[in-house]
Each structure stands twice: as C-alpha cells, then as structure tokens.
Protein backbone atom coordinates (compact mmCIF):
# COMPACT_ATOMS: atom_id res chain seq x y z
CA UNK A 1 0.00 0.00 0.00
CA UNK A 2 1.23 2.99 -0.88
CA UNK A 3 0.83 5.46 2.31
CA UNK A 4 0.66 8.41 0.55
CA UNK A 5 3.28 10.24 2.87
CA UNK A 6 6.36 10.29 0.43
CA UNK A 7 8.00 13.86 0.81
CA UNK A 8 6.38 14.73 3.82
CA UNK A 9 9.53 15.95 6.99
CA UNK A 10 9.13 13.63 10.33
CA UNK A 11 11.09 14.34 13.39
CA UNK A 12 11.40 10.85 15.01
CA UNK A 13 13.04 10.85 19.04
CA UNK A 14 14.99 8.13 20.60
CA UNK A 15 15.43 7.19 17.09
CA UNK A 16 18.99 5.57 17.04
CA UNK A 17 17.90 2.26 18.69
CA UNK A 18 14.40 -0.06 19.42
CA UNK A 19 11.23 1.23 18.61
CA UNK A 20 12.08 4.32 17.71
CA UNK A 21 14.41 2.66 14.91
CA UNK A 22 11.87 0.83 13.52
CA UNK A 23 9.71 4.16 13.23
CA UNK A 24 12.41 5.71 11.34
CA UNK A 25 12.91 2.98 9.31
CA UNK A 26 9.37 2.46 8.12
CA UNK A 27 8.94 6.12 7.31
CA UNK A 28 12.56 6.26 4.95
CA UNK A 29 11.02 3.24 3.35
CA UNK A 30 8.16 5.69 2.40
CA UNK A 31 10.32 8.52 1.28
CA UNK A 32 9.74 10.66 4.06
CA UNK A 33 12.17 12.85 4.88
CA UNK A 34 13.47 11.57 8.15
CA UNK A 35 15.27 13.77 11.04
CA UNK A 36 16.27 11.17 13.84
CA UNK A 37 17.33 12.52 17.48
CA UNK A 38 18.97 10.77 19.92
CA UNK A 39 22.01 11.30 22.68
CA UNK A 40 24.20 8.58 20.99
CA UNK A 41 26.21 10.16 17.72
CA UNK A 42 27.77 6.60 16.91
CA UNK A 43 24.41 5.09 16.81
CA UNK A 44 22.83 7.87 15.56
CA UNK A 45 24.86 7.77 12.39
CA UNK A 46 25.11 3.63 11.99
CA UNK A 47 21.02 3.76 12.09
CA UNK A 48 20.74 7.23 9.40
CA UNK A 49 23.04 4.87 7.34
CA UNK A 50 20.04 1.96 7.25
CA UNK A 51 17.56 4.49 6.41
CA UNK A 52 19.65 5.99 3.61
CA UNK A 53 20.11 2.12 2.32
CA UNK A 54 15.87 1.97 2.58
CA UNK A 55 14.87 5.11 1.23
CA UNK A 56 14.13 6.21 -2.28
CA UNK A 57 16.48 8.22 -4.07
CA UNK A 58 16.15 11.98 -3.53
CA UNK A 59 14.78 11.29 0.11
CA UNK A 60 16.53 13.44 2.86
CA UNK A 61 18.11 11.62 5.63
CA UNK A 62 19.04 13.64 9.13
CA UNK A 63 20.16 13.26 12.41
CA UNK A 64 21.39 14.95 15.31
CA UNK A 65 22.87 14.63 18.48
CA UNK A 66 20.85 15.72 21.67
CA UNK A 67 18.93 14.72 24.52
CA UNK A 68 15.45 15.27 23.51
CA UNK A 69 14.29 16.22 27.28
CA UNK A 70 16.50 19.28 27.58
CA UNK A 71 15.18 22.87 26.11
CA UNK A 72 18.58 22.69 24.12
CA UNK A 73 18.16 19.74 22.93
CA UNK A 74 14.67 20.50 21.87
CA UNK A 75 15.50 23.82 20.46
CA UNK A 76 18.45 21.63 18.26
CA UNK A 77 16.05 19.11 16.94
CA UNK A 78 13.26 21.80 16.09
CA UNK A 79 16.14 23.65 14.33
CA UNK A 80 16.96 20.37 12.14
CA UNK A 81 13.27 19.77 11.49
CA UNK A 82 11.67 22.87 12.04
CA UNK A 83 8.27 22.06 10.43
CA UNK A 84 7.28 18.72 10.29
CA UNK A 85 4.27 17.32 9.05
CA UNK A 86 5.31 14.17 11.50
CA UNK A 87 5.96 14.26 15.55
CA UNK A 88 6.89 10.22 16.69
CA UNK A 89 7.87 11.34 20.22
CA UNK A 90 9.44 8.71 22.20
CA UNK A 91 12.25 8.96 24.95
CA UNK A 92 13.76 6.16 27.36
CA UNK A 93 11.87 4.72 30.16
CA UNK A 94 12.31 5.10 34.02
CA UNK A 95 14.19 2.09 35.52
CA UNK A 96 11.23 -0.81 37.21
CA UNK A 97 11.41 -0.60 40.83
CA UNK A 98 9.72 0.30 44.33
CA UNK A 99 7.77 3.30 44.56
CA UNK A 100 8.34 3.12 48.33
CA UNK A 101 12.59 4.20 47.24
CA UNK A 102 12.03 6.96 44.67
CA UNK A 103 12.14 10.42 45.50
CA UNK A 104 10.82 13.63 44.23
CA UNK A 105 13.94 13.68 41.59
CA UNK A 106 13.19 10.81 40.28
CA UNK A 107 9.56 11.54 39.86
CA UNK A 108 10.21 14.81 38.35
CA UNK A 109 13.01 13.25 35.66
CA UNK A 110 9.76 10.69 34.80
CA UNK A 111 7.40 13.42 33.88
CA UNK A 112 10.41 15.47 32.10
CA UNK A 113 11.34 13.00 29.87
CA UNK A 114 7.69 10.95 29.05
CA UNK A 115 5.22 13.46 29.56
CA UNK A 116 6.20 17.37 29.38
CA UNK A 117 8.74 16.61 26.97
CA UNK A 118 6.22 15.50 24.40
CA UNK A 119 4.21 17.86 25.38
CA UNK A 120 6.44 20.94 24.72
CA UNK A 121 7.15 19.75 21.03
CA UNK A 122 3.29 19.07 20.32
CA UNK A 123 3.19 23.00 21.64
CA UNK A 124 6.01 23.76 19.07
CA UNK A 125 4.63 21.91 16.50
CA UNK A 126 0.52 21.52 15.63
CA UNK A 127 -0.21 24.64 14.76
CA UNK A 128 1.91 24.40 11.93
CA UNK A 129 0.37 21.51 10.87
CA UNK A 130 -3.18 22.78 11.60
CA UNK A 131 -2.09 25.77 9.42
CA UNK A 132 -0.81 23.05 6.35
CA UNK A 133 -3.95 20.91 6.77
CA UNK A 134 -2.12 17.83 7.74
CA UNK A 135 0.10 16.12 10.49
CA UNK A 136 0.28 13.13 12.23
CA UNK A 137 1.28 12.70 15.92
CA UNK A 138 2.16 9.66 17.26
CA UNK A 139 3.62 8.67 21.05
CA UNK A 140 5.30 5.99 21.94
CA UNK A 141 3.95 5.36 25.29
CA UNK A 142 3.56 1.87 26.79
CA UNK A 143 0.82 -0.72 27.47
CA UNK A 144 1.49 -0.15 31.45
CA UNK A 145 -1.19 2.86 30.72
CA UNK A 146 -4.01 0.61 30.40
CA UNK A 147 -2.10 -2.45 32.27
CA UNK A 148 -0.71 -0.58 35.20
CA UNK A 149 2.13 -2.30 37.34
CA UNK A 150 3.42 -1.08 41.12
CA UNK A 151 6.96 -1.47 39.82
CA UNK A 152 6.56 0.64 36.39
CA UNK A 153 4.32 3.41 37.91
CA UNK A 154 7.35 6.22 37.14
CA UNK A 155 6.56 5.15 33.71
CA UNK A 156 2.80 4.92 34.08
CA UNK A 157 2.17 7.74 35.70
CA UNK A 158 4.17 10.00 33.48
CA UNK A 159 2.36 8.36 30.00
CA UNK A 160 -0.84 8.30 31.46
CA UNK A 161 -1.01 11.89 31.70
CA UNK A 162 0.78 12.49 28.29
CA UNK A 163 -2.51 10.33 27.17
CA UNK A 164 -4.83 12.33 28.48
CA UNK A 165 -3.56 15.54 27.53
CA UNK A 166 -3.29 14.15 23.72
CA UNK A 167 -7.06 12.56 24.28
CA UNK A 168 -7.92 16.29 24.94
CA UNK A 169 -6.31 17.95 22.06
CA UNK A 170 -7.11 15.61 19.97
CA UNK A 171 -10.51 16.67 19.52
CA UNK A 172 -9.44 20.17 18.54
CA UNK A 173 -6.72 19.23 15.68
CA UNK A 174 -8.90 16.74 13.55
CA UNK A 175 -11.15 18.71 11.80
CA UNK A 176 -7.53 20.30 10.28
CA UNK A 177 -6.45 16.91 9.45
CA UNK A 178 -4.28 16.85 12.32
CA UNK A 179 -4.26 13.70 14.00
CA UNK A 180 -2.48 12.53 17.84
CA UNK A 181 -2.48 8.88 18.28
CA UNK A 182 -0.65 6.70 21.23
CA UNK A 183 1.04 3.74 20.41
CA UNK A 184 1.46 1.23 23.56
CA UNK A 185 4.03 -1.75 23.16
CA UNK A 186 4.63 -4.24 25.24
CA UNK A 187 7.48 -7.31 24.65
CA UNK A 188 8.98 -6.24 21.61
CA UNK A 189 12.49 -6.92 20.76
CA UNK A 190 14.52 -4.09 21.79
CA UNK A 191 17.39 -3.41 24.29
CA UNK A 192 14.49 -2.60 26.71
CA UNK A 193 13.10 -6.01 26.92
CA UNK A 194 17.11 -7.57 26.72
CA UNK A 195 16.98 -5.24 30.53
CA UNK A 196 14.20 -6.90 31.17
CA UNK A 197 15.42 -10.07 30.75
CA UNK A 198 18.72 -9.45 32.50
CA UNK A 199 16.56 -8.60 35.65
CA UNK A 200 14.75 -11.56 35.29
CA UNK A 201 17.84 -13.84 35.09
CA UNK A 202 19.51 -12.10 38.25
CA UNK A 203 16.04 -12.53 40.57
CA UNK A 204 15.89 -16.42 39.60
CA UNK A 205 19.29 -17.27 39.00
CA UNK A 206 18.45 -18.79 34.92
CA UNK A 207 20.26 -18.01 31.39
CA UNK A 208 19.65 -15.60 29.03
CA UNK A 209 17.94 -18.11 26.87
CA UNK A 210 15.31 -19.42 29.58
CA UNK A 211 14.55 -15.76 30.67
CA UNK A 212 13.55 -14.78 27.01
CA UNK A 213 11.88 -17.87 26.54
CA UNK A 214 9.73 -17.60 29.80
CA UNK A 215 9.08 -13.97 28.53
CA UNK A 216 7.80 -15.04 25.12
CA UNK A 217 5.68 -17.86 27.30
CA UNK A 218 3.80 -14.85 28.89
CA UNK A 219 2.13 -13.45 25.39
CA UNK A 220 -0.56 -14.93 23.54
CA UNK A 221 1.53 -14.98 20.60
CA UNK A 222 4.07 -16.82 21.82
CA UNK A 223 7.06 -14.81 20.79
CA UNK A 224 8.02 -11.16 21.41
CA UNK A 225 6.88 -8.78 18.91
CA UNK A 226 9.67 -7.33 16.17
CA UNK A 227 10.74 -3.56 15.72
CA UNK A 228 9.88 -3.72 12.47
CA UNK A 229 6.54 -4.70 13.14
CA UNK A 230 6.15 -2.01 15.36
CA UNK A 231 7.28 0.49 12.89
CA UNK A 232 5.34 -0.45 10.39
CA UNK A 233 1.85 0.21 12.64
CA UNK A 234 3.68 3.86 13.12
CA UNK A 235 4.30 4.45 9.74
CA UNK A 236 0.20 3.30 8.66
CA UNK A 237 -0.60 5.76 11.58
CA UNK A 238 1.02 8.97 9.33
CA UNK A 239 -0.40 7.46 6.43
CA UNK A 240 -2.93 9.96 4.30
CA UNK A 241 -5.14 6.69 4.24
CA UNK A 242 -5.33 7.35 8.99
CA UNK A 243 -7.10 10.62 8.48
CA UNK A 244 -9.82 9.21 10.44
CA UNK A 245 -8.16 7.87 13.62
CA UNK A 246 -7.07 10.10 16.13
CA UNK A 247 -7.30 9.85 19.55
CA UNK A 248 -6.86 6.76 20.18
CA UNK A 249 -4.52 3.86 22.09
CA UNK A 250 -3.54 1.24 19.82
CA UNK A 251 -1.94 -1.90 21.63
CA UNK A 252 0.89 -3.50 20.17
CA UNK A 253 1.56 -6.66 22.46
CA UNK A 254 0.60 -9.84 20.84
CA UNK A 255 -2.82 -10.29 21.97
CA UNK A 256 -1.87 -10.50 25.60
C-alpha cells in the first residue's frame, strides 16, 4: 500500500535504537524525509546509514545529536526539522522498581522525559500543521497505561497523563487533518526487553535463553513482537489513508 506520505519531513526521538528505529525505518522506506534525534552520535549515524540504504532516491536523511528532554536539545532538533508534518515522540523509560525508594527527583526526571517533553514539542509543533492541513502525531507510550504495574508506575504515571492531555487535544486538531495517536508496546524486541530479561535472570538465577523464553511464554503470541513490526503500525498511523483515527490507544503486544 502505498501510504501516501512520500516527501512529507518527520522528526522521530529516541530514534537511534528499538522502537524508535523501527519508526524511522518504516517512514525512509516511504520517502519521508526523516530527522532522527537521539544522545548517541555513533548510533545515531550507523542507524541514518540503514535508512539511507531503505529510502528512495532523492529522500533526505538527518540526524542529530541531543537529549530530547533538555530545552537545548529540543530547540536543536526543532532547528533540524523545524516544520514537520510528523511528531513520533518517544524517549527512554524510568528504571522498574519500588515506589516506596524513589524520591521527588526521580519523579520529576519521569514526567520530564515521558510526559512534558512530548508535550512541549506538540506546543512547538501543531499549529503548523493545523495551518498546512495535515500532520500526524504519534507517542510511543507503553501498554502499562491501560495495564498498570506497582513497579513501572514512574513510567505509568508520566504516560498516562501524556494520554490524556493528547485525548484532549485531539478533539481540537482533527477537523484540520491533524491527527495525535498513542502507540502502547509491550514485549517487543529491543534493548528494553534484553533489561528486562537481565533482571529476570539475576532474581531467579536462569540463562539468558530461559529468561527470554519464559518472557515469550507470557504473550498470547508466543514470541516477542519485532521492531519492524512495530514500525510499520507507526508508519500506517502517518499514512494519508489514517485521516480518520485520532485519539486513540492502539496496543501493540501480541494479543496478551
């Protein structure tokens, strides 16, 4: 299918790694013109060289180095991509762990990073698309916002509130083609669940191999879900053909 989106700018975050890779990667493949931010410049460059390799000729491939949750950083990306037609926002989760040990820091570097950080380049963003009559917002949140757990609630808490701002402004950007939609993974393949794992194999003394495998044994589909998978439900999300879904929380977990 062809997603109608070739020549449109995206400014993808957390793009040199995981699901934010895959984003990127599905977009090139479009011929979008992609602008990837992360903190990493070695990875940053390896992954803008894979969506060079993907794109069509003629299709403009960018990246900078900066941490997406700083004003500087922002003010560097926006300056890179300063009108994009698509937002993926996506930055790092907060470590798993005991509400009962974190403190006000650590609560206030959770909302930074997956809640007001997102929020700040919506601000600096929709009403340029509202004024060009199309753009496509997507988050990368997590399925913890519907599925809440005690040990992820730094992440929940933050990405729950990023929903419901995005619930709430959704309603005002769609009839300007504008449209905000959450994506909510769970399992997929990505240095994120290889943490995951790691933790598991310290708390019950196993291997690598039995950790993933008990992991996969978890999800209705039996395996963890791919990057590229992933991707690909962000890139039909910008399509022209998504005009008419906004607002909403699309699960990507494997039925689970």
């Amino acid at each position: 299918m062809d997603l109608g989106i070739a020549g449109k700018r995206a400014l993808v975050c957390a793009a040199s790694k995981g699901l934010g890779r895959g984003c990127a990667l599905a977009l090139a493949r479009e011929g979008v013109h992609v602008t990837i931010v992360a903190r990493g410049r070695e990875a940053l460059e390896a992954t803008a060289a894979e969506l060079e390799k993907v794109s069509p000729r003629g299709t403009a491939i960018t990246w900078i180095a900066a941490d997406i949750t700083t004003p500087e950083g922002r003010a560097a990306a926006l300056g890179a991509c300063p009108q994009p037609d698509i937002l993926v926002n996506n930055a790092g989760g907060p470590p798993p762990g005991d509400f009962r040990n974190w403190s006000r820091e650590d609560w206030i570097a959770a909302l930074d990073a997956n809640m007001l950080t997102p929020i700040e380049l919506i601000k600096a963003t929709v009403d340029g698309m509202i004024a060009r009559r199309f753009g496509r917002i997507v988050n990368i949140t997590s399925a913890m916002v519907k599925s809440p757990r005690a040990t992820m609630a730094l992440s929940t808490t933050a990405r729950t509130g990023l929903t419901a701002f995005c619930k709430a402004i959704s309603f005002e950007a769609a009839a300007d083609n504008v449209t905000i939609n959450n994506l909510l993974p769970e399992r997929i393949d990505t240095p994120r669940q290889q943490q995951m794992a790691e933790r598991m194999m310290q708390r019950e003394g196993i291997g690598l191999d039995e950790a993933r495998r008990r992991i996969a044994m978890t999800i209705a589909a039996r395996r963890m879900g791919r990057p590229e998978e992933f991707g690909d439900a962000c890139a039909f999300l910008c399509a022209a053909q998504a005009g008419f879904i906004s607002g909403q929380n699309l699960q990507l977990d494997g039925g689970s």
